[in-house]
N, C-alpha and C. Protein backbone atom coordinates (compact mmCIF):
# COMPACT_ATOMS: atom_id res chain seq x y z
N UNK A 1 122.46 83.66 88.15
CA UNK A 1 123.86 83.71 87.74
C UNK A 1 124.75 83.71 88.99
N UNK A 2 125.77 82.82 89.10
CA UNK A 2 126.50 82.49 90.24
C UNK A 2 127.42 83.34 89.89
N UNK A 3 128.43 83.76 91.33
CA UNK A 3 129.78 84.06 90.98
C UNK A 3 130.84 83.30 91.18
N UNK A 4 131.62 83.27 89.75
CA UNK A 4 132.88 82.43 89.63
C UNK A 4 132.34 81.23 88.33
N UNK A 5 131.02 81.23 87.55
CA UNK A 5 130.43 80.42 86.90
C UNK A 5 130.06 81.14 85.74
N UNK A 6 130.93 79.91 84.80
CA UNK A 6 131.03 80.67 83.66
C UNK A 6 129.88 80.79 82.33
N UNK A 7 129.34 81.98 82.11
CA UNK A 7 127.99 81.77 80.94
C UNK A 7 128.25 82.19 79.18
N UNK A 8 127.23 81.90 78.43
CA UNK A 8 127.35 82.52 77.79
C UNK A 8 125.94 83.14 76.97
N UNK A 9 125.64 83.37 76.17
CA UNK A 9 124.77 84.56 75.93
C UNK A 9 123.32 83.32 75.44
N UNK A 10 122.54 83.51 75.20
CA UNK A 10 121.26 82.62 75.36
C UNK A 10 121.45 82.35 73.36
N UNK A 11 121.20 81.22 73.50
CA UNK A 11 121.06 80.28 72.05
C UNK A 11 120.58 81.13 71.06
N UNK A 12 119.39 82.22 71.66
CA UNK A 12 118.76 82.90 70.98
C UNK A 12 119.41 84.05 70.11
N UNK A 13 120.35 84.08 70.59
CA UNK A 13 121.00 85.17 69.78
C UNK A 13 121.76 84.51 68.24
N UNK A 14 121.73 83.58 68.00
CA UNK A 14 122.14 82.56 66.68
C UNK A 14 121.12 82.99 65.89
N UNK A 15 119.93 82.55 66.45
CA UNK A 15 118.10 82.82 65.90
C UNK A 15 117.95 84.43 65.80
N UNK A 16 118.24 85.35 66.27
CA UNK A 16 118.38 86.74 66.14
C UNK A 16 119.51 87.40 64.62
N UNK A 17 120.71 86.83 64.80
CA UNK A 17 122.12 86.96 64.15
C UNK A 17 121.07 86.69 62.68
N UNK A 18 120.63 85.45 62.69
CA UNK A 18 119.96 84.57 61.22
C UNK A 18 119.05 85.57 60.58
N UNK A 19 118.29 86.32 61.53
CA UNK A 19 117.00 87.14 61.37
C UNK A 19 117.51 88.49 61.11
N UNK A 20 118.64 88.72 61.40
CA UNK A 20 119.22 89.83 60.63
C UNK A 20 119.69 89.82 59.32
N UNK A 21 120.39 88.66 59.22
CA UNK A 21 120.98 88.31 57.99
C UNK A 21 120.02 88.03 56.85
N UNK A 22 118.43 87.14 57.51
CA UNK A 22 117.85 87.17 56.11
C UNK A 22 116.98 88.48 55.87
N UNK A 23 117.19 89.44 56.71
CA UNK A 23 116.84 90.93 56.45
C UNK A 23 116.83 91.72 55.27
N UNK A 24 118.39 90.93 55.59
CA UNK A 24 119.13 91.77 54.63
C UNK A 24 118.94 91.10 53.03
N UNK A 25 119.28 89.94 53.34
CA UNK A 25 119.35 89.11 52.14
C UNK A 25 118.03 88.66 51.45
N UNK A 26 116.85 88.35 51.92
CA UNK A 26 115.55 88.38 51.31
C UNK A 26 115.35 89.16 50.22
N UNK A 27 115.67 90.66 51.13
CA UNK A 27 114.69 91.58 49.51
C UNK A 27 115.87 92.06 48.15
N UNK A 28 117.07 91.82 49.07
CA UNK A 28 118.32 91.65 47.98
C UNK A 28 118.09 90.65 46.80
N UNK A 29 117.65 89.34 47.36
CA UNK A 29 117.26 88.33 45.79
C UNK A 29 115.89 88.48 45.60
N UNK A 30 115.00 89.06 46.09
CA UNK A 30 113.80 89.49 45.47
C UNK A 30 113.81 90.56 44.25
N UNK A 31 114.45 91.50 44.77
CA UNK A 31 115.33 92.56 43.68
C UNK A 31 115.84 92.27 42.64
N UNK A 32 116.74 91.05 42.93
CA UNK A 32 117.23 90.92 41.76
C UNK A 32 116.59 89.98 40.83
N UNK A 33 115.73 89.06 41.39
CA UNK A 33 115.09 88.06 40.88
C UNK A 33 113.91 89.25 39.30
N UNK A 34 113.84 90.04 40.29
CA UNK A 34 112.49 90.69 39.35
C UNK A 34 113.49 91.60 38.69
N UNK A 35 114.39 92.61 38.48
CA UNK A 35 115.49 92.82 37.41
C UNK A 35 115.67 91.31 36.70
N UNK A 36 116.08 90.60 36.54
CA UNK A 36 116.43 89.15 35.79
C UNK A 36 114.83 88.63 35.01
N UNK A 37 113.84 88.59 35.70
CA UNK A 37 112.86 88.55 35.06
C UNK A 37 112.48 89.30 34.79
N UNK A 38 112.39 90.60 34.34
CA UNK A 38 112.24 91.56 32.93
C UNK A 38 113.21 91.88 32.18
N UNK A 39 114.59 91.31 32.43
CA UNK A 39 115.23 91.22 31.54
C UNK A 39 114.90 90.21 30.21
N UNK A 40 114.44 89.07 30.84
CA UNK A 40 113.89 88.12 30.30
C UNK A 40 112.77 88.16 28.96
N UNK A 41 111.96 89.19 30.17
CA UNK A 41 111.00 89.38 29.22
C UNK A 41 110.96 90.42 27.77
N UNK A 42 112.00 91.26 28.07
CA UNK A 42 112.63 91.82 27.27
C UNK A 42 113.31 91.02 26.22
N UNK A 43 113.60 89.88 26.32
CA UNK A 43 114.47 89.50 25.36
C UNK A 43 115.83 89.12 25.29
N UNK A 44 116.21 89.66 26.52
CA UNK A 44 117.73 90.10 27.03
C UNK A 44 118.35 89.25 28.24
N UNK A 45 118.31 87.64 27.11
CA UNK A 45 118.26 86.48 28.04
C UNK A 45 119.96 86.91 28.65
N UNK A 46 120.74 87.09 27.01
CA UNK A 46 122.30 87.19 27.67
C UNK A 46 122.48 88.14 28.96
N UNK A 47 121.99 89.28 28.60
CA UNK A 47 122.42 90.12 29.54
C UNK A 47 121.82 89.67 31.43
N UNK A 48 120.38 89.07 31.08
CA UNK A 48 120.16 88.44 32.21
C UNK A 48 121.07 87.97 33.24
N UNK A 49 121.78 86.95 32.26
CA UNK A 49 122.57 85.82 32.57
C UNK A 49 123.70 86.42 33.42
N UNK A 50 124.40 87.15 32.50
CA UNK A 50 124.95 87.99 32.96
C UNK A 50 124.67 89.00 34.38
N UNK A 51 123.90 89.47 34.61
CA UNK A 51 123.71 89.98 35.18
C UNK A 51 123.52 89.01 36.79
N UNK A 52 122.54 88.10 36.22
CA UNK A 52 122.18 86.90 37.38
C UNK A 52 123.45 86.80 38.47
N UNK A 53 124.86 85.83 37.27
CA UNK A 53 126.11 85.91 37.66
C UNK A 53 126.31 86.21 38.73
N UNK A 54 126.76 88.03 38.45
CA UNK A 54 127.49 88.97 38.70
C UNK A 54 126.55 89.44 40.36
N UNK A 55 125.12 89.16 40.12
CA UNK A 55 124.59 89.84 40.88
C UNK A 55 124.55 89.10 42.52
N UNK A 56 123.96 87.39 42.23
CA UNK A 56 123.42 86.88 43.00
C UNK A 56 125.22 85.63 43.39
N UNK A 57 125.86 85.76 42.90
CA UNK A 57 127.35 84.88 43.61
C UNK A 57 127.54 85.74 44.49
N UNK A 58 127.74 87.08 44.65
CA UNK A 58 128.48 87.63 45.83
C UNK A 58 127.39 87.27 46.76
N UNK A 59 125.92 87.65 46.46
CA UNK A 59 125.36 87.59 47.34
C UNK A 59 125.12 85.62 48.26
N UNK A 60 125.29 84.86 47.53
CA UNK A 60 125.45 83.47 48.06
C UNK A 60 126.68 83.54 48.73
N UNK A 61 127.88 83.81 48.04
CA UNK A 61 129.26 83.69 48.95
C UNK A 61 128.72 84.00 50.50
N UNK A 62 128.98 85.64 50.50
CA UNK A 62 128.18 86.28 51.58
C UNK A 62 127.43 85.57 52.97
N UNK A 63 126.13 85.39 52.21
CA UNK A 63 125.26 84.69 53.17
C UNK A 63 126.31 83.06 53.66
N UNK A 64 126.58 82.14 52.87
CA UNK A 64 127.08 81.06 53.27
C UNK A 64 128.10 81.68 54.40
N UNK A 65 129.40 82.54 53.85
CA UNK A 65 130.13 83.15 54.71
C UNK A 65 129.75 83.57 56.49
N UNK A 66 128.94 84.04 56.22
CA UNK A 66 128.39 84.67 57.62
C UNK A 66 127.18 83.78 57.94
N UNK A 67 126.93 82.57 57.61
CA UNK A 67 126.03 81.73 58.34
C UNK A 67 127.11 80.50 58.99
N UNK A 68 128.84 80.64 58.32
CA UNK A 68 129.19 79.64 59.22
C UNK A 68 130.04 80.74 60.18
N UNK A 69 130.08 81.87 59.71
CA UNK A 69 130.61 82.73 61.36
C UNK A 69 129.67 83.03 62.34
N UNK A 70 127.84 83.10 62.35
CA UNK A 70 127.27 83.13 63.11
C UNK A 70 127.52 82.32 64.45
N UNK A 71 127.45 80.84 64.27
CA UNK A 71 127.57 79.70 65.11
C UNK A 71 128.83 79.61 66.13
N UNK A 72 129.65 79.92 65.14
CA UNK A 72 131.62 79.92 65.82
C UNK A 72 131.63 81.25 66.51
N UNK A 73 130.77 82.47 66.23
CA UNK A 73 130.68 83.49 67.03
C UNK A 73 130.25 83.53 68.43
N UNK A 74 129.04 82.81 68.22
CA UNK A 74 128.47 82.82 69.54
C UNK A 74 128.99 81.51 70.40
N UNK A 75 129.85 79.80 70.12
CA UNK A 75 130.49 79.88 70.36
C UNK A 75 131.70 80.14 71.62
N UNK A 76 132.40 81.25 70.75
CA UNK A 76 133.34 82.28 71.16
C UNK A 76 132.83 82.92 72.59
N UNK A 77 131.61 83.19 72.91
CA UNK A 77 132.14 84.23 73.93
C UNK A 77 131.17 83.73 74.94
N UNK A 78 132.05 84.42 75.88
CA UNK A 78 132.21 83.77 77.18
C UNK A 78 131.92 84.71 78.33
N UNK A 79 131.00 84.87 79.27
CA UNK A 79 130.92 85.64 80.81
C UNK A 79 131.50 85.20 81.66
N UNK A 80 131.89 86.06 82.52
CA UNK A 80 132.41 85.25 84.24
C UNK A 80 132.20 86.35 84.99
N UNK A 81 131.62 86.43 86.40
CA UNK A 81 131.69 87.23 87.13
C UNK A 81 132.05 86.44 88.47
N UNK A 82 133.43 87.58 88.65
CA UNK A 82 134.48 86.80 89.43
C UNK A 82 134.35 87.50 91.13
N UNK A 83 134.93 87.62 91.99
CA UNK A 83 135.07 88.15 93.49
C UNK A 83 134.93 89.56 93.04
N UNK A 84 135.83 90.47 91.89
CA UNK A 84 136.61 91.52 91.57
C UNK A 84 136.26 92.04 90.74
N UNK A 85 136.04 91.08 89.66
CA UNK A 85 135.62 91.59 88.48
C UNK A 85 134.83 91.02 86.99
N UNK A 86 134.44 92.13 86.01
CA UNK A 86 133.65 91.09 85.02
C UNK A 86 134.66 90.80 84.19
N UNK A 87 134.53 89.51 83.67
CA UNK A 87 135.50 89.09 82.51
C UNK A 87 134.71 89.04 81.10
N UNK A 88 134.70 89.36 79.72
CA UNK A 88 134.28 89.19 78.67
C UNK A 88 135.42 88.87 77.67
N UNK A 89 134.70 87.53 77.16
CA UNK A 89 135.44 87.17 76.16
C UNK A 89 134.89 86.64 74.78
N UNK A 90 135.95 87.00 73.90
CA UNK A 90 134.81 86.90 72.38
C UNK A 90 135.42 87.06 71.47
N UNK A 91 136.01 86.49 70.01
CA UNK A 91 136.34 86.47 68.87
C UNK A 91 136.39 85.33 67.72
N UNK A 92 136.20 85.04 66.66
CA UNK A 92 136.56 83.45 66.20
C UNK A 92 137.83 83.79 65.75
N UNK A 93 138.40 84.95 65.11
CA UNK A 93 139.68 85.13 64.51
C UNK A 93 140.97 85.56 65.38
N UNK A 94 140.03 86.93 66.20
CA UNK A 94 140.73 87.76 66.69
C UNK A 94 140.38 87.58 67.99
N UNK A 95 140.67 86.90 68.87
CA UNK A 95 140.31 87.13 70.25
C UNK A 95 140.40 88.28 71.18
N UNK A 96 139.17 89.06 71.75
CA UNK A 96 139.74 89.60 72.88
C UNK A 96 139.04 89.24 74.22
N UNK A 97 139.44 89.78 75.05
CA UNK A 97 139.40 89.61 76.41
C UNK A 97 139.40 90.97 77.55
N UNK A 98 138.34 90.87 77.66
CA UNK A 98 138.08 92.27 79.17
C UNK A 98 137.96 92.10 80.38
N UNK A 99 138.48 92.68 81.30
CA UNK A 99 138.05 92.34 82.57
C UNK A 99 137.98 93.86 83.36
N UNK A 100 136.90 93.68 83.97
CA UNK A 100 136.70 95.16 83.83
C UNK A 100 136.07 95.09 85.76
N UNK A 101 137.35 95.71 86.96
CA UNK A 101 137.08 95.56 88.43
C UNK A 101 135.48 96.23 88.65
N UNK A 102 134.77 95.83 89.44
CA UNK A 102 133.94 96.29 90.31
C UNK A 102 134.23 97.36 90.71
N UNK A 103 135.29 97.92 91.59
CA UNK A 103 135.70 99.03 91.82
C UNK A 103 135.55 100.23 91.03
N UNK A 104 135.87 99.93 89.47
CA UNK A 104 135.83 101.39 88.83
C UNK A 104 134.49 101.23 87.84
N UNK A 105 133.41 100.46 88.52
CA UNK A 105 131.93 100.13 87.80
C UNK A 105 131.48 101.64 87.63
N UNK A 106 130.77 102.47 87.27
CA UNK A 106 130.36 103.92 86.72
C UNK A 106 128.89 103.47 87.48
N UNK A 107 128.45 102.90 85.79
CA UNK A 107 127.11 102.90 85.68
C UNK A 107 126.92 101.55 85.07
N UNK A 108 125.53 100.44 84.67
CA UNK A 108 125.27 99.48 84.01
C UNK A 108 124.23 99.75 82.89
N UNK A 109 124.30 99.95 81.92
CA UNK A 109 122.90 100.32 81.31
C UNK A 109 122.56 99.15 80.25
N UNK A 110 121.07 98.94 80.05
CA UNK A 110 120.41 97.98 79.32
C UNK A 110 120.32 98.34 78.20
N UNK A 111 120.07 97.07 77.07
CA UNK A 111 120.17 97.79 75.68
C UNK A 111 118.92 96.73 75.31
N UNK A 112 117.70 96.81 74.47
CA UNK A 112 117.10 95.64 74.19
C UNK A 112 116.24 96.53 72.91
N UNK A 113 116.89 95.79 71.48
CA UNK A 113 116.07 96.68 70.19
C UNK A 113 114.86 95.98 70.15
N UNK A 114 114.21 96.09 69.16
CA UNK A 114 112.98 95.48 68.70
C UNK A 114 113.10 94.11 68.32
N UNK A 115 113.57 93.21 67.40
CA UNK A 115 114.02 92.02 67.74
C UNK A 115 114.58 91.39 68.82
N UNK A 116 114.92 91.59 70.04
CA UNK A 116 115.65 91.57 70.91
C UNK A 116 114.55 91.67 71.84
N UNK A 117 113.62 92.25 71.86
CA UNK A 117 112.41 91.88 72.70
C UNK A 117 111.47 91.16 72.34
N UNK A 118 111.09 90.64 71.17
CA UNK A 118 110.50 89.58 70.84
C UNK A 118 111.30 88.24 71.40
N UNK A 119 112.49 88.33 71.23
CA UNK A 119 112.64 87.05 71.06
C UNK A 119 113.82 86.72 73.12
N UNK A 120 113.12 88.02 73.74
CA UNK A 120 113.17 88.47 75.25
C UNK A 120 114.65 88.11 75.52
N UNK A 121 115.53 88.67 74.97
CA UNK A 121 116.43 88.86 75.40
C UNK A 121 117.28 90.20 74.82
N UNK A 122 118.30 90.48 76.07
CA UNK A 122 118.74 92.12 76.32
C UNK A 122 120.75 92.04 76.08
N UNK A 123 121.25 93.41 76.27
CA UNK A 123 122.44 93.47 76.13
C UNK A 123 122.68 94.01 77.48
N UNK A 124 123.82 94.34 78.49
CA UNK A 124 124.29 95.05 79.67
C UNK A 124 125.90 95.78 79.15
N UNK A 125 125.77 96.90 79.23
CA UNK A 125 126.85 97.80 78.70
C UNK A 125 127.05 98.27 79.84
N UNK A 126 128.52 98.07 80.19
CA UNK A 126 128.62 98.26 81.41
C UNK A 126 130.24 99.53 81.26
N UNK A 127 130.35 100.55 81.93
CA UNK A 127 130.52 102.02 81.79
C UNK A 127 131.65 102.21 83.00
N UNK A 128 132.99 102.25 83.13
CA UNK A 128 133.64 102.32 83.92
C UNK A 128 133.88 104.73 83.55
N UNK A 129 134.80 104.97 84.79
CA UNK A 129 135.54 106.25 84.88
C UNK A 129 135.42 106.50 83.40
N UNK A 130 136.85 105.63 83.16
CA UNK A 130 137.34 106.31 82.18
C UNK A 130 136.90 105.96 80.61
N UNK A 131 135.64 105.64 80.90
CA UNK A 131 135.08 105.21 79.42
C UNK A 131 133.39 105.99 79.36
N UNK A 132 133.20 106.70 80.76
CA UNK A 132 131.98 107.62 80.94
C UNK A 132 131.82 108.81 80.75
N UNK A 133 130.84 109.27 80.37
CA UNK A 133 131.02 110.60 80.47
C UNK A 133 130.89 111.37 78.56
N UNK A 134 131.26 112.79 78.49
CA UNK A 134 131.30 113.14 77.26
C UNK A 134 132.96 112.72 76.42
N UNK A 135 132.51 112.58 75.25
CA UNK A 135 133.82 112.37 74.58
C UNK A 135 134.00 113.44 74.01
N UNK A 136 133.45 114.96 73.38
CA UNK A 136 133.72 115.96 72.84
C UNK A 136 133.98 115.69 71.82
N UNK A 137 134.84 117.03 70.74
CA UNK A 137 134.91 117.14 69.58
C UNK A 137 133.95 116.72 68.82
N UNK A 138 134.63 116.31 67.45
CA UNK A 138 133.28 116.07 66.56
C UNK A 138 132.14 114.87 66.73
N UNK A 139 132.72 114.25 68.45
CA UNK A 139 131.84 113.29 67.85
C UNK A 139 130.28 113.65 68.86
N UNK A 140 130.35 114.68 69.51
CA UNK A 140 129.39 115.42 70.01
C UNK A 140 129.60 114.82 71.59
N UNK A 141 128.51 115.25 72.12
CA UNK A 141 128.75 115.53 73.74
C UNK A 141 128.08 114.09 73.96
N UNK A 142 127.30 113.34 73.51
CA UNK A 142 126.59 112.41 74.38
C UNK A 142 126.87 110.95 73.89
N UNK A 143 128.03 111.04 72.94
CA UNK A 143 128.82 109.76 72.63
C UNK A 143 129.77 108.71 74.06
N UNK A 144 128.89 108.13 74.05
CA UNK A 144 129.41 107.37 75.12
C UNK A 144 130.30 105.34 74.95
N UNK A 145 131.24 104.94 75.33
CA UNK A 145 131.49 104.06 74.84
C UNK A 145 131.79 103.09 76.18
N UNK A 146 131.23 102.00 76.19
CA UNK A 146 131.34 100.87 77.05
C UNK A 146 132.43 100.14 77.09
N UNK A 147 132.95 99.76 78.30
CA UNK A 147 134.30 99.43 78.25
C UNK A 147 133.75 97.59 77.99
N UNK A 148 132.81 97.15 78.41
CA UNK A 148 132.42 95.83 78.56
C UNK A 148 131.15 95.95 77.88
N UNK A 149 130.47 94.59 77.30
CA UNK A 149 129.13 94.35 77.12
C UNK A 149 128.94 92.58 77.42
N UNK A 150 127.81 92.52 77.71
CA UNK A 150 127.30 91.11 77.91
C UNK A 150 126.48 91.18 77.17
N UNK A 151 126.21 90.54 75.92
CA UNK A 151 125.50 90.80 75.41
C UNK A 151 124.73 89.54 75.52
N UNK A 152 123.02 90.05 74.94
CA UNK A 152 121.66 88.90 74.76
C UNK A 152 121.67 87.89 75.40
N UNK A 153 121.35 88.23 76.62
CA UNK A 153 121.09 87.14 77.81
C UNK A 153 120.11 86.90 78.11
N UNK A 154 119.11 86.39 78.70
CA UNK A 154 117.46 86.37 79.16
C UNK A 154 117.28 87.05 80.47
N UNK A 155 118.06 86.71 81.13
CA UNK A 155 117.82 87.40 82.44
C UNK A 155 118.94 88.81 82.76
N UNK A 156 118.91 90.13 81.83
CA UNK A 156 119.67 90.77 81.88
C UNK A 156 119.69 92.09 82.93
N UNK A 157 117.77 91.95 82.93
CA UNK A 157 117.23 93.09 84.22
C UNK A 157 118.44 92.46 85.76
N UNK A 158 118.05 91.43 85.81
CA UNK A 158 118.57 90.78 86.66
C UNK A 158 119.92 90.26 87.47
N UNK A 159 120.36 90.11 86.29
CA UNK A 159 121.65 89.98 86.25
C UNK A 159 122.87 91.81 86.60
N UNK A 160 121.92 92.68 85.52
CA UNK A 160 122.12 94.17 86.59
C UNK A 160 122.10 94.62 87.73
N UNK A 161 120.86 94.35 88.33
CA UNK A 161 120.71 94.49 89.40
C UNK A 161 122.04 93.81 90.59
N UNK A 162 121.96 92.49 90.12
CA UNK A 162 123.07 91.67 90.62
C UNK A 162 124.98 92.31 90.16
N UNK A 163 124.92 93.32 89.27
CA UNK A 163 126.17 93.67 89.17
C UNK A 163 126.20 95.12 89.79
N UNK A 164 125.30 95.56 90.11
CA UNK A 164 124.72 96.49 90.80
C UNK A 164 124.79 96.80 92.23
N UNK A 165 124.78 95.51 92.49
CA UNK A 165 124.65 94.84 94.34
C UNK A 165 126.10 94.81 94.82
N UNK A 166 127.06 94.12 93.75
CA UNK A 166 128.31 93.61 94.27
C UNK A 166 129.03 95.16 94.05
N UNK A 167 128.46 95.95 93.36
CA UNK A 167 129.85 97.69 93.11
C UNK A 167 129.49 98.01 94.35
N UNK A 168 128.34 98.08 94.51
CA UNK A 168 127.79 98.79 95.75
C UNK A 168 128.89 98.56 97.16
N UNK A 169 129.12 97.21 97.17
CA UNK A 169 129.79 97.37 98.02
C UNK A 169 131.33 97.45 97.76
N UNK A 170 131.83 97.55 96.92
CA UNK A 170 132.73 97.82 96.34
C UNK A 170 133.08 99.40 96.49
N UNK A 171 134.57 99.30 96.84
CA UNK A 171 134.97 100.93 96.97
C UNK A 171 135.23 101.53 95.74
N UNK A 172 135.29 102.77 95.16
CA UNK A 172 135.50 103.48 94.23
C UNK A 172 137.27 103.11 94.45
N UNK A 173 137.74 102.48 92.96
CA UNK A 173 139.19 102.44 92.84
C UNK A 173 139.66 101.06 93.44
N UNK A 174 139.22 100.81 94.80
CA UNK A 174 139.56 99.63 95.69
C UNK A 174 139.81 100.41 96.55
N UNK A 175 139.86 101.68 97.11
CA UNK A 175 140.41 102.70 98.09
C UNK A 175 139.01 102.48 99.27
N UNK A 176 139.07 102.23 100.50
CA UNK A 176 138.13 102.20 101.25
C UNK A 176 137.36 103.26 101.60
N UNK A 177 136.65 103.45 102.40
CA UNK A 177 135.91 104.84 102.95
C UNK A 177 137.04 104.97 104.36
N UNK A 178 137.07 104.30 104.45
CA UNK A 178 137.97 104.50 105.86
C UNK A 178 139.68 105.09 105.41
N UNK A 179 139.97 104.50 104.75
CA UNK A 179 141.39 105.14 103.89
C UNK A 179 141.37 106.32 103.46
N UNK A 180 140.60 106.49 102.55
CA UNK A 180 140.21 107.78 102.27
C UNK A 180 139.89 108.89 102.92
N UNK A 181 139.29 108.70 104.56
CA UNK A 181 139.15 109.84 105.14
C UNK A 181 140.48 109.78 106.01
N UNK A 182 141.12 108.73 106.25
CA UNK A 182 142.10 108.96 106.49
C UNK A 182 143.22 110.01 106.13
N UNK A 183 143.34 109.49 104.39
CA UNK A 183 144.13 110.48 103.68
C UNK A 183 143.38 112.11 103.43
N UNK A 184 142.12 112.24 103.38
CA UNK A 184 141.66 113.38 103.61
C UNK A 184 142.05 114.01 104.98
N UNK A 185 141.60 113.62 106.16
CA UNK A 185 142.58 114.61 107.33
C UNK A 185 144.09 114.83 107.53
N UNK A 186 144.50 113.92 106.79
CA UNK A 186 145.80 113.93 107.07
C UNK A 186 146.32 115.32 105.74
N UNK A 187 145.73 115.20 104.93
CA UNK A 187 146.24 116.37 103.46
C UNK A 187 145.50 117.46 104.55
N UNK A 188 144.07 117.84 105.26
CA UNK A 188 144.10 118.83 106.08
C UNK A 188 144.68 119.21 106.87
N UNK A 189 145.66 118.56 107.24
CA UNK A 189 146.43 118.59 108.75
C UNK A 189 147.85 119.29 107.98
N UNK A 190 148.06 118.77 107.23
CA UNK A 190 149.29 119.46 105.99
C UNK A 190 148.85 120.88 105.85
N UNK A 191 147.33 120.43 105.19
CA UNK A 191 146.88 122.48 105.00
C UNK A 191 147.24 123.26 105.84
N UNK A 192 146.59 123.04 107.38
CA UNK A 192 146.64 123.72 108.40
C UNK A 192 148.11 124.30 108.86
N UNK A 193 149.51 123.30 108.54
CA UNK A 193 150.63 123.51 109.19
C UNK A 193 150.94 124.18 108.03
N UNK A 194 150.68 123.82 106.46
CA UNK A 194 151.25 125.32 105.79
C UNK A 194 150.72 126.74 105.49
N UNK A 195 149.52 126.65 106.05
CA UNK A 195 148.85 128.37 106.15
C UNK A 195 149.62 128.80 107.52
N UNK A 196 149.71 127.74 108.89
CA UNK A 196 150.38 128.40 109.76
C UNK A 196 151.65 129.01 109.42
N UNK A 197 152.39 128.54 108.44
CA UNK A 197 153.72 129.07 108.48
C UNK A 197 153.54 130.23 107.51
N UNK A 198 153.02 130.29 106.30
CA UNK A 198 152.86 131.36 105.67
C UNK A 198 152.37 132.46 106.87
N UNK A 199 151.75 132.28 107.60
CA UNK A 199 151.13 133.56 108.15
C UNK A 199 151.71 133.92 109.42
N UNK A 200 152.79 132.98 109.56
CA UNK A 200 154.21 133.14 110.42
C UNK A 200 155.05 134.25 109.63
N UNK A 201 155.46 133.58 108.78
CA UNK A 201 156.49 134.43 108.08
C UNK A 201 155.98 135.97 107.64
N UNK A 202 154.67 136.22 107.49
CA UNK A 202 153.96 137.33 106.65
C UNK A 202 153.92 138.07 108.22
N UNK A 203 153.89 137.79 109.22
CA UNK A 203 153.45 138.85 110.20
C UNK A 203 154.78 139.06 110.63
């Protein structure tokens, strides 16, 4: 993965998206198929019918629905890793757009479920300041939320490591090491001249 070259998430995730969807939807018309055939056998062609209807249209709408947003989803989104920073982009309706500096990088962490390793590809959730850490209240201490994700890429170990390399040298904020100790002796040098005067005035 170059920088300044723009990617997007591996084909495979269409083939993943599908494999969720007929997850879901398989044992949904298996279900209903075998309700409808003992209705049948019962006698209870109307109510079948009825039932068939009512049961299996939402479920066709549905599936058709979200087999033509799969394609336009993936699509949609877009990587860039720029001099500065990561860019993520992604919506068919609602577009958004992240860009999230090197400078205030936290942490990078990998995400890869069980489908997702079969078919060897991973997610990168990537964790700035102010999106690390505990969130409290009810939603408990170890709720954590990613300001960015790249999601299902093939080479995602990799591609970490590589976002890994560029914070590194990257200052916390954009503030240098050299600036910073700058402004650190200089706030000591302040300390020093206002304890001197307090302990002027006190003696």
């Amino acid at each position: 993965m170059r920088v300044g070259e723009t990617f997007q998430p591996d084909p495979k995730m269409k083939t993943l998206y599908f494999t969720y969807l007929a997850l879901i939807v398989v044992p949904l018309f298996v279900l209903g198929l075998c309700v409808t055939s003992y209705m049948v056998l019962i006698n209870e062609v109307t109510i079948a019918t009825i039932f068939a209807i009512f049961y299996f249209l939402p479920i066709i709408v549905i599936t058709i629905f979200v087999s033509y947003w799969i394609p336009k989803y993936y699509g949609s989104i877009k990587y860039l890793l720029t001099e500065n920073e990561v860019r993520v982009e992604r919506g068919v309706w609602w577009r958004m757009r992240h860009a999230v500096p090197f400078s205030r990088i936290m942490s990078v962490d990998t995400v890869q479920g069980p489908l997702s390793r079969h078919f060897g590809i991973g997610t990168l959730d990537i964790y700035t300041a102010g999106y690390t850490g505990r969130t409290g209240g009810a939603s408990g201490p170890s709720i954590r939320r990613a300001e960015a994700s790249i999601m299902f890429v093939p080479n995602f170990l990799e591609l970490r490591e590589e976002i890994l390399n560029i914070v590194k040298g990257k200052s916390l904020f954009g503030v240098s090491g050299t600036i910073s100790g700058v402004l650190g002796q200089q706030i000591l040098e302040e300390l020093k001249e206002i304890r001197k005067l307090l302990s002027s005035r006190l003696s």
